[in-house]
Structures are given as structure tokens and as C-alpha cells.
PDB file of N, CA and C in Angstrom:
ATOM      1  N   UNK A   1     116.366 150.847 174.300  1.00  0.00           N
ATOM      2  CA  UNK A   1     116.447 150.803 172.861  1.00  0.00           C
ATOM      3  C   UNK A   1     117.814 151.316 172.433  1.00  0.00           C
ATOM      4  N   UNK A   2     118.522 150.756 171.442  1.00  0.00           N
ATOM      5  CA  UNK A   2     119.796 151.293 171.047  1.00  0.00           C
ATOM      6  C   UNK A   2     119.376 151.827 169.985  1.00  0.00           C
ATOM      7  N   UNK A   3     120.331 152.839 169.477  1.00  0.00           N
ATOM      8  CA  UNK A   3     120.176 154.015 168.733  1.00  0.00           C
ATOM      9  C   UNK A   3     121.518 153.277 167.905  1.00  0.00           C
ATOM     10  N   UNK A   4     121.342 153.933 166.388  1.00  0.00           N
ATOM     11  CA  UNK A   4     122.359 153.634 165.485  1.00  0.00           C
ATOM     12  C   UNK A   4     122.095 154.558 164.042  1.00  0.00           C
ATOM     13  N   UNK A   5     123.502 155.625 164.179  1.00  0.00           N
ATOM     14  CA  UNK A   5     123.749 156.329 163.228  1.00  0.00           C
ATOM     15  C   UNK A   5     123.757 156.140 162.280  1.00  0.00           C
ATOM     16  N   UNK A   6     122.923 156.353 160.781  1.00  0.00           N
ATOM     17  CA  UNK A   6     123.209 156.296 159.433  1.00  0.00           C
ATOM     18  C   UNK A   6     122.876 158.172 159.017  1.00  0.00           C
ATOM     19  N   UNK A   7     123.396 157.413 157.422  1.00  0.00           N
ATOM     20  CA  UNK A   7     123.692 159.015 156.610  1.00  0.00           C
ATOM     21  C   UNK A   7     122.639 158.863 155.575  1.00  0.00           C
ATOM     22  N   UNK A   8     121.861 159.642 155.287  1.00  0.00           N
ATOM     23  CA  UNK A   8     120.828 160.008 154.244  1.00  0.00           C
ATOM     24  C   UNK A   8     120.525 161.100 153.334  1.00  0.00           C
ATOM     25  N   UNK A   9     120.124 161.125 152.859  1.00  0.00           N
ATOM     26  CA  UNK A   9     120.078 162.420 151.868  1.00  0.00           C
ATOM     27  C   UNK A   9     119.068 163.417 152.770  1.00  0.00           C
ATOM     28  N   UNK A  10     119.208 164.699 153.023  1.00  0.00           N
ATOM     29  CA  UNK A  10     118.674 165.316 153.725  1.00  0.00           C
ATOM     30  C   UNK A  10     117.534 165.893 153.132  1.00  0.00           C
ATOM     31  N   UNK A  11     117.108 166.148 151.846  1.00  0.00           N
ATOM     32  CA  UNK A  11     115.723 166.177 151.037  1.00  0.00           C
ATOM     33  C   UNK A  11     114.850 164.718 151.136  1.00  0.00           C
ATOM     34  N   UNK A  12     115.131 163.633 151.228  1.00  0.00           N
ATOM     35  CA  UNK A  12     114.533 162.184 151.768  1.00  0.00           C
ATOM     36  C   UNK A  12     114.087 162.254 152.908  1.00  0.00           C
ATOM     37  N   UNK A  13     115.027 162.470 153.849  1.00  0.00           N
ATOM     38  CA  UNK A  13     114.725 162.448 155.339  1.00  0.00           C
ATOM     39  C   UNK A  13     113.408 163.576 155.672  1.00  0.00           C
ATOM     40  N   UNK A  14     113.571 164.654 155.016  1.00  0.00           N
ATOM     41  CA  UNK A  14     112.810 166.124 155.062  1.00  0.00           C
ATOM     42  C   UNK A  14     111.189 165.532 154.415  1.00  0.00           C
ATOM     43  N   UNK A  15     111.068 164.892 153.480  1.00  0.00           N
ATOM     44  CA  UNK A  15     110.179 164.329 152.851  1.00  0.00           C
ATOM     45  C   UNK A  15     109.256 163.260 153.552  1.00  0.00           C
ATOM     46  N   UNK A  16     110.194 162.371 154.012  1.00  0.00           N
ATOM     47  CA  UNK A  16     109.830 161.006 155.081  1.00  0.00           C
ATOM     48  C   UNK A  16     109.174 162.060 156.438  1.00  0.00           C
ATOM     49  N   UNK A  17     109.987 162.802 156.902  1.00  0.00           N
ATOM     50  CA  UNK A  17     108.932 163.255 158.040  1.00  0.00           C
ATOM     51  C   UNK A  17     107.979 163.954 157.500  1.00  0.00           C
ATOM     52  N   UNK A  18     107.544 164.741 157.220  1.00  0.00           N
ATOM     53  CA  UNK A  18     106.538 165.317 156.349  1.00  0.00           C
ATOM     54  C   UNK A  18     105.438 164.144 156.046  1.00  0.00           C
ATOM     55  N   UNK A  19     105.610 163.032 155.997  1.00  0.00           N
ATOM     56  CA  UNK A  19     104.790 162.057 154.995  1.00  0.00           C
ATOM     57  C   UNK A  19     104.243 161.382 156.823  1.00  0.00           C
ATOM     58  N   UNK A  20     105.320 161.559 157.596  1.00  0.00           N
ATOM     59  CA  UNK A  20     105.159 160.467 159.023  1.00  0.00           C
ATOM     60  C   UNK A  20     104.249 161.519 159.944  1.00  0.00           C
ATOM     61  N   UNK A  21     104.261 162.895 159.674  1.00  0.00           N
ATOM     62  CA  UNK A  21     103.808 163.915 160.274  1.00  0.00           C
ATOM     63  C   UNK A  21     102.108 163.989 159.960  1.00  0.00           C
ATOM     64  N   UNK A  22     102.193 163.682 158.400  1.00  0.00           N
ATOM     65  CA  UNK A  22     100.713 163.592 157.865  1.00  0.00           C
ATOM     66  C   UNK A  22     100.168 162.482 158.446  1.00  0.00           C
ATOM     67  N   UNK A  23     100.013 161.200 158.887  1.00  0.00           N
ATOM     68  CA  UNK A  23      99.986 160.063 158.940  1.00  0.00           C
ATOM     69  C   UNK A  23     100.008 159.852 160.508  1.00  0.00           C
ATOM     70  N   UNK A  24     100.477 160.899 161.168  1.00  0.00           N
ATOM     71  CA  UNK A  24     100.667 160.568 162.960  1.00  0.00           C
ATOM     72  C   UNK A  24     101.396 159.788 163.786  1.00  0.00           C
ATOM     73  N   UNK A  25     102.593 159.673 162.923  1.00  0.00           N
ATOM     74  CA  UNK A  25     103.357 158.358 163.173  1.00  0.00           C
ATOM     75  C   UNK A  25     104.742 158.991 163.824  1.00  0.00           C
ATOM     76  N   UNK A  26     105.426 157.950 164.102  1.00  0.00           N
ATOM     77  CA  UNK A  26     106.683 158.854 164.206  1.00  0.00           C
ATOM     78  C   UNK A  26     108.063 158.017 162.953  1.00  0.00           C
ATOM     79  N   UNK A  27     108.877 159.013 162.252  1.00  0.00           N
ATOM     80  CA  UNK A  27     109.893 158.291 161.732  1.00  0.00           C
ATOM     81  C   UNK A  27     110.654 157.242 161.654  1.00  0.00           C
ATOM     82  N   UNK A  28     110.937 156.869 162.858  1.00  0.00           N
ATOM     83  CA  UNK A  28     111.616 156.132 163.644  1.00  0.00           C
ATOM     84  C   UNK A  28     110.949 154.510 163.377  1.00  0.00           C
ATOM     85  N   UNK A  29     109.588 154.925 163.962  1.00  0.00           N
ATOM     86  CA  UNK A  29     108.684 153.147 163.904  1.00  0.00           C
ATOM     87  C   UNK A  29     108.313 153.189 162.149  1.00  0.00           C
ATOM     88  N   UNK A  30     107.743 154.128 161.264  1.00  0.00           N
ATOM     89  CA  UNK A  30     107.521 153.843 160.095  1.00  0.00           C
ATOM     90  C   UNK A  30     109.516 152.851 159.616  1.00  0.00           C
ATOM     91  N   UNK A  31     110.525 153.480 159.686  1.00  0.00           N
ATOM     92  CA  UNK A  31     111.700 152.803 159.383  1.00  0.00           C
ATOM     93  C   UNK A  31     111.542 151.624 159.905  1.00  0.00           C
ATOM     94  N   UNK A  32     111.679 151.326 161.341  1.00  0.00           N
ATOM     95  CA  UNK A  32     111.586 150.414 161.795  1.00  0.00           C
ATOM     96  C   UNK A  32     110.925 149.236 161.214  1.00  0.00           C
ATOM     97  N   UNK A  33     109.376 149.174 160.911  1.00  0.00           N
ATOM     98  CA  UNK A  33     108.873 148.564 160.458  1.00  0.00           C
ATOM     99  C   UNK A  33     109.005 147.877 159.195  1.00  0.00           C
ATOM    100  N   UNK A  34     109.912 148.701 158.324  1.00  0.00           N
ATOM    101  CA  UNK A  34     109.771 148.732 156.966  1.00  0.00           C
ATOM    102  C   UNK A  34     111.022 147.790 157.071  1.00  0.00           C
ATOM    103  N   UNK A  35     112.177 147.704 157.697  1.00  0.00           N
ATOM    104  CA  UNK A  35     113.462 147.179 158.002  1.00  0.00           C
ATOM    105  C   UNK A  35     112.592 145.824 158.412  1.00  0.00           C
ATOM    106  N   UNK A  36     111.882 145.529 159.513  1.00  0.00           N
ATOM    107  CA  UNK A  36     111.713 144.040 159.745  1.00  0.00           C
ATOM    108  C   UNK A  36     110.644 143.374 158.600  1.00  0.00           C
ATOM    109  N   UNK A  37     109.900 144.176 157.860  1.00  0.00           N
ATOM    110  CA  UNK A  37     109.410 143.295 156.807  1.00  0.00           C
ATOM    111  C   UNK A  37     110.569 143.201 155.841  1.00  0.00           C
ATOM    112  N   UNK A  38     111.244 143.581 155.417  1.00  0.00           N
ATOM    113  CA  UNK A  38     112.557 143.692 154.246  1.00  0.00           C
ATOM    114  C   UNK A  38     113.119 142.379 155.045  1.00  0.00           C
ATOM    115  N   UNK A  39     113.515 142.190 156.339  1.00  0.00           N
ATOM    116  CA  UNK A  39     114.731 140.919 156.939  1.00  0.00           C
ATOM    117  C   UNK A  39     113.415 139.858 157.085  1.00  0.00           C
ATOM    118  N   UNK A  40     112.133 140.126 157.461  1.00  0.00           N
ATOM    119  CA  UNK A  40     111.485 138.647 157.427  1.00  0.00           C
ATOM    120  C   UNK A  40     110.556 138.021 156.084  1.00  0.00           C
ATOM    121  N   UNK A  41     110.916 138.633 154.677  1.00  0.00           N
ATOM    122  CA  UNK A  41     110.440 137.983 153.628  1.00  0.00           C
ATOM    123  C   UNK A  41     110.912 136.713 153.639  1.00  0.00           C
ATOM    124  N   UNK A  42     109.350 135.940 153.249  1.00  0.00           N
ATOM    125  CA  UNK A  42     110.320 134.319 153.161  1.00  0.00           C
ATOM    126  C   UNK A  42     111.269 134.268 151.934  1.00  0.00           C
ATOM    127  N   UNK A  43     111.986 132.852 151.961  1.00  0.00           N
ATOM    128  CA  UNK A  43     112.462 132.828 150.723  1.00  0.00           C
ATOM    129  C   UNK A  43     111.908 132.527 149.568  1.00  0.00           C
ATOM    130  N   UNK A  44     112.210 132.360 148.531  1.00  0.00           N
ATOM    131  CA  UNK A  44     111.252 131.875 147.530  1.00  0.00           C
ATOM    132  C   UNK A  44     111.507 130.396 147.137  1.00  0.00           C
ATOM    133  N   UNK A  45     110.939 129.381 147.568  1.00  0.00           N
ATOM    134  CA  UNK A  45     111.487 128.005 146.897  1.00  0.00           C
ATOM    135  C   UNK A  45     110.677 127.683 145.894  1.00  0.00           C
ATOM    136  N   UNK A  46     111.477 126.501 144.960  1.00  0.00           N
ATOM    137  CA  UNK A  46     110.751 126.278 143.543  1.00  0.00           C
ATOM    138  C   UNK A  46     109.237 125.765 143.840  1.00  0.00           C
ATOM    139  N   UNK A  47     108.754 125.209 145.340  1.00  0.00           N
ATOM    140  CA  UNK A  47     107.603 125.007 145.187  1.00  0.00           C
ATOM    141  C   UNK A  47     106.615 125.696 144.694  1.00  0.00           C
ATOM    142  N   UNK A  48     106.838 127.071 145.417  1.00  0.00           N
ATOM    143  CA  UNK A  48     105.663 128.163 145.998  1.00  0.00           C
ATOM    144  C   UNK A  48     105.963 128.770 144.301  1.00  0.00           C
ATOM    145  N   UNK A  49     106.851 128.335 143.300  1.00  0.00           N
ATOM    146  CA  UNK A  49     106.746 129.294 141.824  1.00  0.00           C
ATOM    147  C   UNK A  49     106.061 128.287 141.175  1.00  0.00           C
ATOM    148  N   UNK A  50     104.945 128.889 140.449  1.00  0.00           N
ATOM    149  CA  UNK A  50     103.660 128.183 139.229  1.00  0.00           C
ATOM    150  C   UNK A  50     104.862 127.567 138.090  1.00  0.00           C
ATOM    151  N   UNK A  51     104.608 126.875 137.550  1.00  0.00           N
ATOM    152  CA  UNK A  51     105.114 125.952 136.770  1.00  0.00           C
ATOM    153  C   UNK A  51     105.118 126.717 135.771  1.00  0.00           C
ATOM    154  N   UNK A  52     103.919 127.876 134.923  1.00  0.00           N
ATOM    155  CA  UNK A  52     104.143 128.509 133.933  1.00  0.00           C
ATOM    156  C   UNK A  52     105.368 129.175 133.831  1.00  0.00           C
ATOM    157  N   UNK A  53     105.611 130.066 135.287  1.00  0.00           N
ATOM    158  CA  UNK A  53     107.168 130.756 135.629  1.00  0.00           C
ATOM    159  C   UNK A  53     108.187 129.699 135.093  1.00  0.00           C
ATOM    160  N   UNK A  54     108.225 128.594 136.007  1.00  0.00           N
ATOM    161  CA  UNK A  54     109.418 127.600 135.770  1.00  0.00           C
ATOM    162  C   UNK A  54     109.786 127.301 134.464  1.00  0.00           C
ATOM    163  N   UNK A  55     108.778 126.804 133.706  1.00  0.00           N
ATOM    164  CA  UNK A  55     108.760 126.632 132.542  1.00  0.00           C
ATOM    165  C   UNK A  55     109.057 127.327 131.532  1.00  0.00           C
ATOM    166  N   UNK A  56     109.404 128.824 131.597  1.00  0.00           N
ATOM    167  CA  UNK A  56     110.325 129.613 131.307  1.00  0.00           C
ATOM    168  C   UNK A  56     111.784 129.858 131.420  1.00  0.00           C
ATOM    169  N   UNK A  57     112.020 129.088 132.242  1.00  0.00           N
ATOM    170  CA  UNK A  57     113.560 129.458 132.736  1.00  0.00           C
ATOM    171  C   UNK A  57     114.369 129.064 132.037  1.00  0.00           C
ATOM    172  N   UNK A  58     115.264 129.776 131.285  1.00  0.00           N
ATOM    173  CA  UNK A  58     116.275 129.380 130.279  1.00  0.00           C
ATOM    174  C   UNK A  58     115.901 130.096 129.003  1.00  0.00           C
ATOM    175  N   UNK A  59     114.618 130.511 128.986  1.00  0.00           N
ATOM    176  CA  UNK A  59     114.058 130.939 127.672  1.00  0.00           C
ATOM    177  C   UNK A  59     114.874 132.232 127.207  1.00  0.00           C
ATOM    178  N   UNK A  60     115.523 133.047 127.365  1.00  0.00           N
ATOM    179  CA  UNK A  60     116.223 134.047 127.380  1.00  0.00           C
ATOM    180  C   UNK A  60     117.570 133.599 127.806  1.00  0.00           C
ATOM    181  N   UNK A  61     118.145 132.382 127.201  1.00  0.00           N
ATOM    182  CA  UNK A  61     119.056 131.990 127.155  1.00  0.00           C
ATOM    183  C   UNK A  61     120.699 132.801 126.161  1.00  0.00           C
ATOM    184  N   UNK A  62     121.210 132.968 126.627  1.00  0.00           N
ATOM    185  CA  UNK A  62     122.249 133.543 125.781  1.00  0.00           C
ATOM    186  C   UNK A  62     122.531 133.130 124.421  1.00  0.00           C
ATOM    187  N   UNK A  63     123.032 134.075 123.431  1.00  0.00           N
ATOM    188  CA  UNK A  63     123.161 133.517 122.013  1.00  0.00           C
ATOM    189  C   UNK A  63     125.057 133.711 121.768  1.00  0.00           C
ATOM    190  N   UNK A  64     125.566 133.064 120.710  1.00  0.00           N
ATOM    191  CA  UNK A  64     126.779 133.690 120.506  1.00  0.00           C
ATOM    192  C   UNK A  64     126.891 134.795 120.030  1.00  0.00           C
ATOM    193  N   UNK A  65     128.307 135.597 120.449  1.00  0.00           N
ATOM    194  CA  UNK A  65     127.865 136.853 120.188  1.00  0.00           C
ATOM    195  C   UNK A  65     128.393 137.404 118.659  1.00  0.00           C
ATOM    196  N   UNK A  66     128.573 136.165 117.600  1.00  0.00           N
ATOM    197  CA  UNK A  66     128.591 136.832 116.560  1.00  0.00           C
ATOM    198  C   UNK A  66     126.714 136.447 116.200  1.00  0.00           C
ATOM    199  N   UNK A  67     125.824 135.994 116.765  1.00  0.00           N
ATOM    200  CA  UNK A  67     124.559 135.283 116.384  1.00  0.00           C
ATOM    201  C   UNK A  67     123.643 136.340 117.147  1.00  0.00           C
ATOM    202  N   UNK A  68     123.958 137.838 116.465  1.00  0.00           N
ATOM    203  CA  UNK A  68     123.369 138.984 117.131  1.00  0.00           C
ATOM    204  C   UNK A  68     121.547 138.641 117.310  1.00  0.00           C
ATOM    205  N   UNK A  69     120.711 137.953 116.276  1.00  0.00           N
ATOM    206  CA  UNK A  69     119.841 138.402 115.834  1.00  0.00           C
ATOM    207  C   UNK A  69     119.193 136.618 116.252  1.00  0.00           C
ATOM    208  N   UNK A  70     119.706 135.629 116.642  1.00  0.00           N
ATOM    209  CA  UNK A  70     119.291 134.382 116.755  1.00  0.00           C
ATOM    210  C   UNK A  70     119.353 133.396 115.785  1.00  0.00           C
ATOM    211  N   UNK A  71     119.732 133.859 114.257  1.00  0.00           N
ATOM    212  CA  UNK A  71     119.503 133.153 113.094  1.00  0.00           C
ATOM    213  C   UNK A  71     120.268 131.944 113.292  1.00  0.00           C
ATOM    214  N   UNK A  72     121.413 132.182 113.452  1.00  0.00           N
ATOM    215  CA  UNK A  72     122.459 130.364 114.047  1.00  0.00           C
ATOM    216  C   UNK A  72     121.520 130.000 114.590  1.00  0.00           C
ATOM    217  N   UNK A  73     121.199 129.849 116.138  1.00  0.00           N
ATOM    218  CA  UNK A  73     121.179 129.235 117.223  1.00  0.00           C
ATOM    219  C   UNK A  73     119.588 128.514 116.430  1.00  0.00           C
ATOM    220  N   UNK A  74     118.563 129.146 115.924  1.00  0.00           N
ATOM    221  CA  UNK A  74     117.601 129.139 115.154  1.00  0.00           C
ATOM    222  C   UNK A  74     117.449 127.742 114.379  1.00  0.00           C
ATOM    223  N   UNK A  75     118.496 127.914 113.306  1.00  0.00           N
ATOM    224  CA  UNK A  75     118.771 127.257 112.080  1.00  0.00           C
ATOM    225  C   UNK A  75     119.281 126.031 113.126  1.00  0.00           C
ATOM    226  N   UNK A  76     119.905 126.035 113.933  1.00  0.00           N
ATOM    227  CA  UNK A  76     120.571 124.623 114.550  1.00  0.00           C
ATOM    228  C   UNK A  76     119.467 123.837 115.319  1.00  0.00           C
ATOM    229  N   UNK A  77     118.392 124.752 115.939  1.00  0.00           N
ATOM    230  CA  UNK A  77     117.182 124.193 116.374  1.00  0.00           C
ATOM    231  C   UNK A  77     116.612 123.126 115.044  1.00  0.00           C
ATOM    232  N   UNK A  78     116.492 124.007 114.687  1.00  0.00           N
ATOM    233  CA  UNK A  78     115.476 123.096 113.022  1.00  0.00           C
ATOM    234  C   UNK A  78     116.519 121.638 112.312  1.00  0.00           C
ATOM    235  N   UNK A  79     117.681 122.399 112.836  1.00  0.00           N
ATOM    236  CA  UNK A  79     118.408 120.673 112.210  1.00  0.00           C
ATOM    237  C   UNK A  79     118.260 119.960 112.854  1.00  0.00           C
ATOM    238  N   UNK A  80     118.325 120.001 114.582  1.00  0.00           N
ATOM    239  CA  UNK A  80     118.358 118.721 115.288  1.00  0.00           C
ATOM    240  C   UNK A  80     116.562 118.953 115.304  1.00  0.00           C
ATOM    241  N   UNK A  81     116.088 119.453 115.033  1.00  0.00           N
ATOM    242  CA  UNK A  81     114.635 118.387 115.440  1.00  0.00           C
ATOM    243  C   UNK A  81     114.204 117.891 113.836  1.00  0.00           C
ATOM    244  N   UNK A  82     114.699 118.252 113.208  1.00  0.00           N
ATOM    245  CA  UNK A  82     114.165 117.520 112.020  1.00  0.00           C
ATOM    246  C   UNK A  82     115.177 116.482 111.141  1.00  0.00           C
ATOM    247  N   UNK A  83     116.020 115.990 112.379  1.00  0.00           N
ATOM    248  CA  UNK A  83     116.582 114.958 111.667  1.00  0.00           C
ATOM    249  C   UNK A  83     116.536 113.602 111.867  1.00  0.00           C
TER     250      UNK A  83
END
């Protein structure tokens, strides 16, 4: 097994064993473990997202930034659909 140095906050580390100590584990494999679920999440493709999600996207679209409050962008909605 290769070994590889990192730096941590030494109240974290003090905490994490304490928590691995309660639990019967050792530090080392709780990290371990937690590192290969973090690198093998799938990705997310547009399939696997519900259409309600999708169908949001854009909705929180940017406004100009003198159009603090939406009233332009608003008022320009209502002209083009009601013309």
C-alpha cells in the first residue's frame, strides 16, 4: 500500500478519530472509502434529470442591470406576446 502525505486541521483529524474509534473502524479505510465514492459518482446526463428540473432551466435567467426589480424584461414579455 502506498502512503501519501496531506495537511489537515488538527481539531478535524482529532474529531475524525474519535468518531472512527466509536464506530471500530480505522481512519485510514473510513477516508479511503469516502475518496472512492466522491471519484466513482456517475455523471449526471440530461436523461437521468425529470423534465420538471429541465424545464426550469433558464428560469433564473439574468436581467439588465439597470432592470433591478424585472419591470423591463416584464413589460417586454407582455409586448411580444400580445402582439
Amino acid at each position: 500500500m502506498e502512503t501519501t502525505q496531506i495537511h489537515l486541521n488538527k481539531n478535524v483529524v482529532d474529531k475524525a478519530i474519535t468518531y472512527a474509534r466509536q464506530r471500530g473502524v480505522d481512519l485510514s479505510s473510513i477516508i479511503e472509502d469516502y475518496l472512492n465514492r466522491l471519484v466513482q459518482q456517475p455523471k449526471i446526463d440530461e436523461e437521468s434529470i425529470p423534465d420538471v428540473v429541465l424545464s426550469l432551466l433558464g428560469a433564473g435567467s439574468t436581467l439588465d442591470d439597470d432592470d433591478l426589480n424585472g419591470r423591463k424584461a416584464y413589460h417586454q414579455y407582455l409586448e411580444e406576446k400580445y402582439q
